[in-house]
N, C-alpha and C. Protein backbone atom coordinates (compact mmCIF):
# COMPACT_ATOMS: atom_id res chain seq x y z
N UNK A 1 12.97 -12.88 56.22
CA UNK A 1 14.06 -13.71 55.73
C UNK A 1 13.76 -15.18 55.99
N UNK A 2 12.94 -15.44 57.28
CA UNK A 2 12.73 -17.11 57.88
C UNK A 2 11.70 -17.59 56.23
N UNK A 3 11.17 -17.12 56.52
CA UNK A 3 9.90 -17.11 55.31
C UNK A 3 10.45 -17.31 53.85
N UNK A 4 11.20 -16.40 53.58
CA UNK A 4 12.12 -16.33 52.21
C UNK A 4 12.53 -17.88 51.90
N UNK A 5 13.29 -17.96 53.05
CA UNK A 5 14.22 -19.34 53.06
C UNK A 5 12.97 -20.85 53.19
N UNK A 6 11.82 -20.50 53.90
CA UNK A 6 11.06 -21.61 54.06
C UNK A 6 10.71 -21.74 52.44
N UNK A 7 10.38 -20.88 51.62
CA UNK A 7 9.48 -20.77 50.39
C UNK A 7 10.66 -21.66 49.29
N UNK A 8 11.88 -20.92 49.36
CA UNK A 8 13.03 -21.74 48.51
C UNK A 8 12.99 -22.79 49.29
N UNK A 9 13.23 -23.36 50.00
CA UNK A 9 13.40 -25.26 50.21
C UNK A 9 12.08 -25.93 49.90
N UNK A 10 10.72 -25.09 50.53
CA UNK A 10 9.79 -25.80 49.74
C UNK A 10 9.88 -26.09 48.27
N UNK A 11 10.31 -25.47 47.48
CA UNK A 11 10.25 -25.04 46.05
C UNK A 11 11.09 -26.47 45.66
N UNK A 12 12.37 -25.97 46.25
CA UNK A 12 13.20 -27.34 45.92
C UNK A 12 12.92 -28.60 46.28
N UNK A 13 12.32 -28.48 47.25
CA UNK A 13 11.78 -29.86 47.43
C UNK A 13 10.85 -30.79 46.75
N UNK A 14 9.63 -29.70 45.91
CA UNK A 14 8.51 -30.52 45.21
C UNK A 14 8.84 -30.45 44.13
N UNK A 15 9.73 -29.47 43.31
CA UNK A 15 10.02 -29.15 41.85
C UNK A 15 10.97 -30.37 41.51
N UNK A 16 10.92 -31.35 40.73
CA UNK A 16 11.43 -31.83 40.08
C UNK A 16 12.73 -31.43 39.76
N UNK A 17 14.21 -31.90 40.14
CA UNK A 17 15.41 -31.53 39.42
C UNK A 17 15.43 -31.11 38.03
N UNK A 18 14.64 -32.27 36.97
CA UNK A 18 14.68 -32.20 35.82
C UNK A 18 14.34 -30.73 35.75
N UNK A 19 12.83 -30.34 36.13
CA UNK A 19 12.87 -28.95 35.57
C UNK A 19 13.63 -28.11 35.21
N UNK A 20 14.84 -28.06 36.39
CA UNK A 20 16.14 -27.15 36.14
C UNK A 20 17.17 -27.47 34.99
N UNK A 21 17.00 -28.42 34.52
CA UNK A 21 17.80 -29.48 33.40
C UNK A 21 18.07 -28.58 32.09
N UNK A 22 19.07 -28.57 31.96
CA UNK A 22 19.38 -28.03 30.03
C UNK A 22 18.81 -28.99 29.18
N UNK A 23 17.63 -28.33 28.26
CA UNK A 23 17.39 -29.90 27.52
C UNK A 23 18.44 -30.51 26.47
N UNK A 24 18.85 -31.72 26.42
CA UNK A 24 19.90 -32.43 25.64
C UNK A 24 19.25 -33.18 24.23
N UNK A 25 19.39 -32.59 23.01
CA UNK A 25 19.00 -33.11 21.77
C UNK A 25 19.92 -33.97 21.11
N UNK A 26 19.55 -35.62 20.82
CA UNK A 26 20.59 -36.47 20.54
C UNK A 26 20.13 -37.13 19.16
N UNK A 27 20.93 -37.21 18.33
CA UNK A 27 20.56 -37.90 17.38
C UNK A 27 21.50 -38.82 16.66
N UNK A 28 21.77 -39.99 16.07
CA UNK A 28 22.70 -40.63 15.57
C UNK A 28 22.22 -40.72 14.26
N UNK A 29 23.43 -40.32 13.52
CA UNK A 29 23.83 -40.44 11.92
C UNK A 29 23.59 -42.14 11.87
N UNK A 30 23.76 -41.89 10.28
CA UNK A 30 23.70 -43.29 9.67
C UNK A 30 25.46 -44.00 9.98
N UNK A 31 26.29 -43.39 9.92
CA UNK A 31 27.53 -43.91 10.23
C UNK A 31 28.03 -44.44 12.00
N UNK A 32 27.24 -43.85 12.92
CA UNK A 32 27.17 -44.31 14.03
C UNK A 32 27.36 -43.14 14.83
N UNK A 33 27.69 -42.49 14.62
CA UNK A 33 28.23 -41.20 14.49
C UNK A 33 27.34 -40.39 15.62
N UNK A 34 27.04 -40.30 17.17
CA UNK A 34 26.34 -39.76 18.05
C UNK A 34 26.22 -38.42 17.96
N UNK A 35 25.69 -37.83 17.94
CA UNK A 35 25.70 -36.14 18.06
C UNK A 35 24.62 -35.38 18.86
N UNK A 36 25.38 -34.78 20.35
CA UNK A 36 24.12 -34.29 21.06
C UNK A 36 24.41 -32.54 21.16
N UNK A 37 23.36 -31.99 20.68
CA UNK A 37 23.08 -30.70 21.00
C UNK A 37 22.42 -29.99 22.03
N UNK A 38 23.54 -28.85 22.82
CA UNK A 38 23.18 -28.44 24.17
C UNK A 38 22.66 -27.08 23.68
N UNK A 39 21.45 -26.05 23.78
CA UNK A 39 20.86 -24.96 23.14
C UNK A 39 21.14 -24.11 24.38
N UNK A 40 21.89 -23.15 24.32
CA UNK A 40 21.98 -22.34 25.27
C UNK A 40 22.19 -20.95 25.00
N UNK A 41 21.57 -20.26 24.80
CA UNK A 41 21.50 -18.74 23.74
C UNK A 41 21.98 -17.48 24.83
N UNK A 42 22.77 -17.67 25.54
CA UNK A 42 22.84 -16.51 26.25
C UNK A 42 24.14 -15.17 25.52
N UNK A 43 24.89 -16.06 24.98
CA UNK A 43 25.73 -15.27 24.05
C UNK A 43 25.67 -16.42 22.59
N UNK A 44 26.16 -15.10 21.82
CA UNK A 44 26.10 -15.19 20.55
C UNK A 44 27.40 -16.44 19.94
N UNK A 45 27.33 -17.62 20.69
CA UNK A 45 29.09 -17.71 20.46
C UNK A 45 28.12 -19.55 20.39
N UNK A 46 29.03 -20.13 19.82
CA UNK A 46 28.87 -21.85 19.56
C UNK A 46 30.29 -22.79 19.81
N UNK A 47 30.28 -23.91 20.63
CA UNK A 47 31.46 -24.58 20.94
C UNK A 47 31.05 -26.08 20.04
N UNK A 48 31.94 -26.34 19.40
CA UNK A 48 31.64 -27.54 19.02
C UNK A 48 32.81 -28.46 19.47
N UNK A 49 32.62 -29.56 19.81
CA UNK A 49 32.93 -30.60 20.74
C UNK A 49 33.62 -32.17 19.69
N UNK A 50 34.40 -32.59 19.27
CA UNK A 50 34.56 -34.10 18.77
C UNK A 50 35.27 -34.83 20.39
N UNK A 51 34.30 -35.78 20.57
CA UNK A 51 34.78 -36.45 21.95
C UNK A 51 35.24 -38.14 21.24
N UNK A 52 36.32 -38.48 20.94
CA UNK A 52 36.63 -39.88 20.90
C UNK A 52 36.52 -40.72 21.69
N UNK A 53 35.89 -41.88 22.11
CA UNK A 53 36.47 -42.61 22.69
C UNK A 53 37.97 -43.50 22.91
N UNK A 54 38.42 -42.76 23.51
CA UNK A 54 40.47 -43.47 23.19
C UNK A 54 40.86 -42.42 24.10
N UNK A 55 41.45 -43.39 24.92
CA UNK A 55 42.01 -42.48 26.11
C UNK A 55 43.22 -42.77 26.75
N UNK A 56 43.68 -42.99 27.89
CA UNK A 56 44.43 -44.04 28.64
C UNK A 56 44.69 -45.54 28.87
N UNK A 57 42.84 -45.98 29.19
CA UNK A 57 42.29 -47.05 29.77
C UNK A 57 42.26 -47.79 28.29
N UNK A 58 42.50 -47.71 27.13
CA UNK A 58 42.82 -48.28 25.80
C UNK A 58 44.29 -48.48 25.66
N UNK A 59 45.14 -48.04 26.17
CA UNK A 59 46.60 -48.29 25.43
C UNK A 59 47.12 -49.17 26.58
N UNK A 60 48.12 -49.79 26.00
CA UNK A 60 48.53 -51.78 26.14
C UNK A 60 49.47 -50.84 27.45
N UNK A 61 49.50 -51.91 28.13
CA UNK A 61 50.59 -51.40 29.17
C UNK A 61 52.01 -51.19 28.85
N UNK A 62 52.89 -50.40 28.77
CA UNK A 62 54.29 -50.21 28.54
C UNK A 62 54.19 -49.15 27.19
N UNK A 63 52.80 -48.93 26.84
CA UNK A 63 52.67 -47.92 25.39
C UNK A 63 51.89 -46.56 26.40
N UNK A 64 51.99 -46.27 27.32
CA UNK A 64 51.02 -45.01 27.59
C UNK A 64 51.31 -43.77 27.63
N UNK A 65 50.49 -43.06 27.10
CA UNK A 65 50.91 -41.56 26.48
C UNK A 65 50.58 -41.69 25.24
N UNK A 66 50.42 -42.39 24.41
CA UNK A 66 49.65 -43.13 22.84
C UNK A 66 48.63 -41.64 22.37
N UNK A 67 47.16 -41.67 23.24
CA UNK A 67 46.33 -41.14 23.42
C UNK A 67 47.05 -39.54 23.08
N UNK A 68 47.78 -39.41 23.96
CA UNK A 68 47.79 -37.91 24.50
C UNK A 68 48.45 -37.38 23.47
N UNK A 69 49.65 -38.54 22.82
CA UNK A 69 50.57 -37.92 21.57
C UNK A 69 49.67 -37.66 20.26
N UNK A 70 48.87 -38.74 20.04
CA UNK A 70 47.82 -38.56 18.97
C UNK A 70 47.04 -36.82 18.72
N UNK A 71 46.59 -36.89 20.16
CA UNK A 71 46.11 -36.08 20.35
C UNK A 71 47.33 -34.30 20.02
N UNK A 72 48.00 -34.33 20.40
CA UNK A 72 49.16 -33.48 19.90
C UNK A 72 49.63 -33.65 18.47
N UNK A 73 49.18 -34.72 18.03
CA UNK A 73 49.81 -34.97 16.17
C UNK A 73 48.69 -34.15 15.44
N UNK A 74 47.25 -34.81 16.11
CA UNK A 74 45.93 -34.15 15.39
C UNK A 74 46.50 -32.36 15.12
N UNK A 75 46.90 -31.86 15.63
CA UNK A 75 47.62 -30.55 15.28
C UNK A 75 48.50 -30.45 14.05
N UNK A 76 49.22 -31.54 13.56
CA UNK A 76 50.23 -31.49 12.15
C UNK A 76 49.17 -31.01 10.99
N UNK A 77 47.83 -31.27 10.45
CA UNK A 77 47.80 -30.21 9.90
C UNK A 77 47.21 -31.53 8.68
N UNK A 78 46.98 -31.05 7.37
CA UNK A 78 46.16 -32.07 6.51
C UNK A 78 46.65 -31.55 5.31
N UNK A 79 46.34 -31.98 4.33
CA UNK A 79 46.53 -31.43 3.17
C UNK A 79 46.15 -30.31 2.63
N UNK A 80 44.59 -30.12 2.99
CA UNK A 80 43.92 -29.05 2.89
C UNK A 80 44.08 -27.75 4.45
N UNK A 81 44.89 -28.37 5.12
CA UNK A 81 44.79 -27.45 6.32
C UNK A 81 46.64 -27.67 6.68
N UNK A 82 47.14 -26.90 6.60
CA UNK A 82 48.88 -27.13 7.32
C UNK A 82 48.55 -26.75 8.56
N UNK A 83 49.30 -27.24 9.52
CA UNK A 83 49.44 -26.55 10.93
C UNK A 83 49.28 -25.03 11.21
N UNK A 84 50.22 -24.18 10.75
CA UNK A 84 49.84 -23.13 10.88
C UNK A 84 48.52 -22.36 10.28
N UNK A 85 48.13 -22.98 9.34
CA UNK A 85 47.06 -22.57 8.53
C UNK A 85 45.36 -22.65 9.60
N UNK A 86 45.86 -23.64 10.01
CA UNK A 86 44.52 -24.44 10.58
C UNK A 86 43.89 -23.50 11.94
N UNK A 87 45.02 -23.23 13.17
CA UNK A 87 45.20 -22.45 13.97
C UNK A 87 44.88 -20.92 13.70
N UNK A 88 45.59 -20.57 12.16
CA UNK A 88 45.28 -19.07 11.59
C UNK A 88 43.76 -18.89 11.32
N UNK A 89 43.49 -20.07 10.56
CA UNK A 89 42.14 -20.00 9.92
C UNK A 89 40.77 -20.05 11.60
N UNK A 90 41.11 -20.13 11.99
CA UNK A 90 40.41 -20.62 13.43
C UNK A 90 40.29 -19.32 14.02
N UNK A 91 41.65 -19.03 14.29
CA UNK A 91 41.49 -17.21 15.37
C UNK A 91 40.66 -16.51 13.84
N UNK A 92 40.87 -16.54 12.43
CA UNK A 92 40.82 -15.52 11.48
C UNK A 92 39.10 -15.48 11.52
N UNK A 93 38.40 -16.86 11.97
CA UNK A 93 37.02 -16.86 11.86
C UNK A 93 36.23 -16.51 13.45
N UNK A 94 37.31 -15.83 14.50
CA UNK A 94 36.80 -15.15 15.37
C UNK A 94 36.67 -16.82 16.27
N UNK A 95 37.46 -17.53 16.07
CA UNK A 95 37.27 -18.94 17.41
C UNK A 95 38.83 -18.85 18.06
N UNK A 96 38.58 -19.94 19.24
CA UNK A 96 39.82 -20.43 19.76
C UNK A 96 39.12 -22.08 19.66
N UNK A 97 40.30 -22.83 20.27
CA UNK A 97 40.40 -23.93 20.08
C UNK A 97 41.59 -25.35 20.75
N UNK A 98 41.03 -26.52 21.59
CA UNK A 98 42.41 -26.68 22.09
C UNK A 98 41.76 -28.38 21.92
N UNK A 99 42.78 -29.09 22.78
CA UNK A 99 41.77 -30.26 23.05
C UNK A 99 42.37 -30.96 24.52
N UNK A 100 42.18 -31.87 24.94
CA UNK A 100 42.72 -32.36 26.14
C UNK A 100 42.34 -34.16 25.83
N UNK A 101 42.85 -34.72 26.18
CA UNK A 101 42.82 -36.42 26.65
C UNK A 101 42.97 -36.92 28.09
N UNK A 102 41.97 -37.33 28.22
CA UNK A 102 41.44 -38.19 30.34
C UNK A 102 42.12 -39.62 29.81
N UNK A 103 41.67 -40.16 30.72
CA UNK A 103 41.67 -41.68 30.95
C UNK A 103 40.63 -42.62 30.05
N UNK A 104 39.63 -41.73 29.61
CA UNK A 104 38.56 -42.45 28.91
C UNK A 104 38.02 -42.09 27.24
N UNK A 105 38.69 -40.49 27.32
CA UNK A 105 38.79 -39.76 26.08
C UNK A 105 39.59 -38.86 25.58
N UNK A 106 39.46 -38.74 24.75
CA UNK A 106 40.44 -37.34 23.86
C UNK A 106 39.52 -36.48 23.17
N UNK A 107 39.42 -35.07 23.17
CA UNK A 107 38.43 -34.32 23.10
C UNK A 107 39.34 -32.81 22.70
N UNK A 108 38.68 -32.58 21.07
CA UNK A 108 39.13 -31.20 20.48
C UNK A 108 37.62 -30.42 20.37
N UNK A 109 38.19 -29.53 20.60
CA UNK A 109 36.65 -28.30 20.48
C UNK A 109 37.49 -26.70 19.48
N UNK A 110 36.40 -26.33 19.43
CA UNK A 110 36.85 -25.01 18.86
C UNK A 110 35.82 -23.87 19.31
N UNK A 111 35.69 -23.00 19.78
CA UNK A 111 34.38 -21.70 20.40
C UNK A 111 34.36 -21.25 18.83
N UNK A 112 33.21 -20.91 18.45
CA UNK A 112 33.37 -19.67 17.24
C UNK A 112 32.00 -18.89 17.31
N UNK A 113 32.21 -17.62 16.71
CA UNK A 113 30.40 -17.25 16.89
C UNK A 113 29.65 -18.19 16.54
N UNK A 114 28.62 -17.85 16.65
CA UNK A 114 27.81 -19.13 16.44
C UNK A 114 27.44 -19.02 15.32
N UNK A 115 27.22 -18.00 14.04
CA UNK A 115 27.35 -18.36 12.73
C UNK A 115 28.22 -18.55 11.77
N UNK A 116 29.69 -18.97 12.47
CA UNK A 116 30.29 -19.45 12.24
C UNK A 116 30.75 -21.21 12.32
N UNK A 117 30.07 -21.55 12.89
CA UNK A 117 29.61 -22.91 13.78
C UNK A 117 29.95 -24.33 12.42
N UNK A 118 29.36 -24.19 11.57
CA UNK A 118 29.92 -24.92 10.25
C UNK A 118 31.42 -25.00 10.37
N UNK A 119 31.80 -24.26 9.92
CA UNK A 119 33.48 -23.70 10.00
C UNK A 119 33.91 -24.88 10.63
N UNK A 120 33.37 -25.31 12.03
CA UNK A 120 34.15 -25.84 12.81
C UNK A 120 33.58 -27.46 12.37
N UNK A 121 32.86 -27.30 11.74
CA UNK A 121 32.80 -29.06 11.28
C UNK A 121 33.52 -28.87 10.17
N UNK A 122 33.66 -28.45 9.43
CA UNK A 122 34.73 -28.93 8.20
C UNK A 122 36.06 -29.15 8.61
N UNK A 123 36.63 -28.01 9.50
CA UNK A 123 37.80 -28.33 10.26
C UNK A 123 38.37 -30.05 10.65
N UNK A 124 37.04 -29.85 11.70
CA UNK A 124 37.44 -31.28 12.44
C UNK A 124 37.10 -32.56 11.14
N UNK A 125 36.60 -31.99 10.12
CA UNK A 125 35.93 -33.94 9.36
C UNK A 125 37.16 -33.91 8.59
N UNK A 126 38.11 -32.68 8.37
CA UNK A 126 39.16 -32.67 7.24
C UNK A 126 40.33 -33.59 7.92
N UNK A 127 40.32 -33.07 9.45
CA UNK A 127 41.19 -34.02 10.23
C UNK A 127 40.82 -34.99 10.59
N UNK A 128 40.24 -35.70 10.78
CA UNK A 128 39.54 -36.82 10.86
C UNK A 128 40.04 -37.63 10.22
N UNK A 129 39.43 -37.50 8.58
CA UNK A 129 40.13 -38.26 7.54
C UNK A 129 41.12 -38.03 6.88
N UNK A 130 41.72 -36.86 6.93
CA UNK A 130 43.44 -36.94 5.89
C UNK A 130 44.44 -36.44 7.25
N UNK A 131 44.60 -36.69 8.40
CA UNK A 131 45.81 -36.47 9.00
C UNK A 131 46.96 -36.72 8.61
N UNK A 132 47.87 -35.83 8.56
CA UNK A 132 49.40 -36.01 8.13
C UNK A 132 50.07 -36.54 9.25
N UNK A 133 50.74 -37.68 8.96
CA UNK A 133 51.49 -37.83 10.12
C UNK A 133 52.93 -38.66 9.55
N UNK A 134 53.56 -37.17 9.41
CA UNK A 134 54.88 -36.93 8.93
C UNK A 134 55.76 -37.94 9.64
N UNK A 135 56.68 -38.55 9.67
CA UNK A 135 57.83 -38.66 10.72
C UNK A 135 58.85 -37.39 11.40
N UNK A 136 59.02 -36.51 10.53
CA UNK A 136 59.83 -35.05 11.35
C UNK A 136 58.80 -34.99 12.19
N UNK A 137 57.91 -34.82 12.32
CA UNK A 137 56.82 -34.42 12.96
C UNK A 137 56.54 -34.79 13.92
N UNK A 138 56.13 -36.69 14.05
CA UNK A 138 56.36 -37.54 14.76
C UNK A 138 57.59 -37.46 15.88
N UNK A 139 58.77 -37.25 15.75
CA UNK A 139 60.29 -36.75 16.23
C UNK A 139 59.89 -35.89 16.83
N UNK A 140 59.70 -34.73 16.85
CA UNK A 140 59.46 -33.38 17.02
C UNK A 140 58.48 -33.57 18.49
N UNK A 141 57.32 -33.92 18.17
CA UNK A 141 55.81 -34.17 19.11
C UNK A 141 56.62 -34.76 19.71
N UNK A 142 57.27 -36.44 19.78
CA UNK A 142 57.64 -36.89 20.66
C UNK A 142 58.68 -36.14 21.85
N UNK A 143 59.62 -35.37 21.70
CA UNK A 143 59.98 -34.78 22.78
C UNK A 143 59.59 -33.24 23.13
N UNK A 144 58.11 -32.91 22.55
CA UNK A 144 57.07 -31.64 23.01
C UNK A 144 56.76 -32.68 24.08
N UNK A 145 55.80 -33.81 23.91
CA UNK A 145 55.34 -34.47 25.01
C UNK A 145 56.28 -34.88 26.07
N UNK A 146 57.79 -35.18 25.73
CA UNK A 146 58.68 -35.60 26.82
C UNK A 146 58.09 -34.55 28.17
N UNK A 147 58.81 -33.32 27.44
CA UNK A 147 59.21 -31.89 27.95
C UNK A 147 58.25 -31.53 28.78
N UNK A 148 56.75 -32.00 27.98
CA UNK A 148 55.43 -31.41 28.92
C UNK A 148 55.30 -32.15 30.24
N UNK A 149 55.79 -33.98 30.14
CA UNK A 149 55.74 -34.11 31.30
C UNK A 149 56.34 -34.55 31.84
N UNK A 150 57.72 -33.79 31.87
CA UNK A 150 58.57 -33.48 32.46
C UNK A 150 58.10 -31.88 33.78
N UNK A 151 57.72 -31.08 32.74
CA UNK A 151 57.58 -29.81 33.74
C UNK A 151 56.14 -30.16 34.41
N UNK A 152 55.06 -30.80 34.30
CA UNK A 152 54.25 -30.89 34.56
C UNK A 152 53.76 -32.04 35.92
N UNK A 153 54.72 -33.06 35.52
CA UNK A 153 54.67 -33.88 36.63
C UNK A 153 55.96 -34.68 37.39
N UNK A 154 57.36 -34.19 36.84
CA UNK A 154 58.45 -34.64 36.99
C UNK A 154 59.05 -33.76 38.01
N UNK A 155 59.32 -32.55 37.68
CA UNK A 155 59.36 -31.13 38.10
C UNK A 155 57.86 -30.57 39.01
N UNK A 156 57.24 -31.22 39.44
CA UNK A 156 55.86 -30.69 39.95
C UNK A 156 55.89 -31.77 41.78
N UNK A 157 56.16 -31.29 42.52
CA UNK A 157 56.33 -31.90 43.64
C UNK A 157 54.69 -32.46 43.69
N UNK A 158 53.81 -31.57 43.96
CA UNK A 158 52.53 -31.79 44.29
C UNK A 158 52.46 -32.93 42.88
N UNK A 159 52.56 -32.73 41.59
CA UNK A 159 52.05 -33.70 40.53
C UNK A 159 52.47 -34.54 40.95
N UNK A 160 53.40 -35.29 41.00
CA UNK A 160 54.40 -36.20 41.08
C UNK A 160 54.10 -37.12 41.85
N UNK A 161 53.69 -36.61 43.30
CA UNK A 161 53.01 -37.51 44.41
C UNK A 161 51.82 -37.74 43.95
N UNK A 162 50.89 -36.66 43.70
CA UNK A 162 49.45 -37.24 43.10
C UNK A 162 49.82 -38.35 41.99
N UNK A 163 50.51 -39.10 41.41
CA UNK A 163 50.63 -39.59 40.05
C UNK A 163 51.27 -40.93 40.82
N UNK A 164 52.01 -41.22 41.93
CA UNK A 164 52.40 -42.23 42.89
C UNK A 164 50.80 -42.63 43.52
N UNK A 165 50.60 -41.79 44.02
CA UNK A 165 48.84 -42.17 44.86
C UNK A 165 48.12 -42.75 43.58
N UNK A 166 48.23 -42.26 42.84
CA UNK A 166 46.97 -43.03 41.59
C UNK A 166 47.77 -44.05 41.12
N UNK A 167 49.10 -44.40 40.92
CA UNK A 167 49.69 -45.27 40.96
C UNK A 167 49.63 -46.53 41.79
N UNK A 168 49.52 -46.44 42.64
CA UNK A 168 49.24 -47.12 43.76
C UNK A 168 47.48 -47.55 44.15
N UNK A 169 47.03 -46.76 43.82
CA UNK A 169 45.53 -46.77 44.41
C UNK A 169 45.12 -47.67 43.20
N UNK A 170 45.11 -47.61 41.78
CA UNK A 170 44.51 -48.35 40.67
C UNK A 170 45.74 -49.29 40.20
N UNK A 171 46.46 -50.52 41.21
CA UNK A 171 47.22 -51.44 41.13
C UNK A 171 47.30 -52.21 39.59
N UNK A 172 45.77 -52.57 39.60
CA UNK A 172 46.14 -53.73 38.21
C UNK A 172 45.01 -53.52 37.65
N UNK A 173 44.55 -51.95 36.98
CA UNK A 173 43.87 -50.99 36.59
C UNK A 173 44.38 -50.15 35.37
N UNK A 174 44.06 -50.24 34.21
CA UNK A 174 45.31 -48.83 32.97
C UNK A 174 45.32 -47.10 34.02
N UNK A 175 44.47 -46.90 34.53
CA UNK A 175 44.46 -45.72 35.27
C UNK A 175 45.91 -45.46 36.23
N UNK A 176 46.39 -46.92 36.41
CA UNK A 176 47.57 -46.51 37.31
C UNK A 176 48.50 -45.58 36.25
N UNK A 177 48.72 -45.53 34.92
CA UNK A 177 49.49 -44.84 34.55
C UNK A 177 49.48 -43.68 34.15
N UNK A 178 50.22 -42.70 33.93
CA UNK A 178 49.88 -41.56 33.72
C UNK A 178 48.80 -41.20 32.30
N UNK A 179 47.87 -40.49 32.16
CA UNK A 179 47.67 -39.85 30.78
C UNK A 179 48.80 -39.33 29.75
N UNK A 180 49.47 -38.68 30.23
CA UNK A 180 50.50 -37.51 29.69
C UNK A 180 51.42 -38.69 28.90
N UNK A 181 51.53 -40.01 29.64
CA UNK A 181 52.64 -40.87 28.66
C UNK A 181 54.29 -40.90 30.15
């Protein structure tokens, strides 16, 4: 076992980190448009990723939650895709799909097999460029997001204090305010 353990730290020690590295394939479109591919074949399945830059640390002080609502509208649905349609069409091609917004981004993905993987770019380029953004709709999202953080960090003893500490800790910083809005 002494031996075992001498052979692994040697190993780690002279081997290069990189070796262990996923290789990362990057290429930029003519529109600016970054796109990096992670190859990882262990199951048959493909995640595709749209990462925006627009987050928290972008919206004016006294507007925050901007990000996160957007991010909840991107769900209303397109001309070619209604809300429910979009979600149907997604589980119907064997994916799921959600997105989340940090402080620095907003980020929708969808899993689908992986020859299904197209699928999920037409999805996201349809929303991209024809988002509906109804006013019922608008109404509606706006108090889904109240509600969420309400139970999430209003109603959340532990949230609530964590969200005072980051409050406090990033003074005259956009981070002092919440994501959620």
């Amino acid at each position: 076992m002494k031996y075992f353990r001498l052979f692994f730290t040697t190993v780690f020690l002279f081997v290069p980190l990189h070796a262990f590295a996923i290789p990362i394939t990057e290429h930029t479109l003519g529109n600016g448009l970054k796109i990096l591919i992670i190859e990882e074949h262990k199951a048959p399945a493909a995640t595709f990723q749209v990462w925006y830059r627009v987050g928290l640390k972008e919206e004016p002080a006294g507007k925050s939650g901007l990000s996160h609502f957007l991010e909840h509208m991107m769900f209303k649905g397109t001309p070619q895709h209604s809300p429910e349609m979009f979600s149907k069409a997604v589980r119907e091609n064997g994916g799921e799909g959600n997105a989340y917004t940090t402080e620095d981004y907003t980020v929708y993905y969808q899993t689908f097999p992986s020859d299904k993987l197209s699928f999920s770019f037409l999805l996201e380029s349809d929303r991209m460029q024809h988002l509906l953004l109804d006013q019922e709709d608008i109404s509606v999202e706006r108090e889904v997001v109240k509600e969420e953080r309400r139970l999430e960090n209003v109603d959340n003893p532990q949230n609530s204090l964590l969200e005072e500490v980051v409050a406090m800790s990033f003074k005259v910083h956009p981070y002092q305010r919440p994501v959620i809005g």
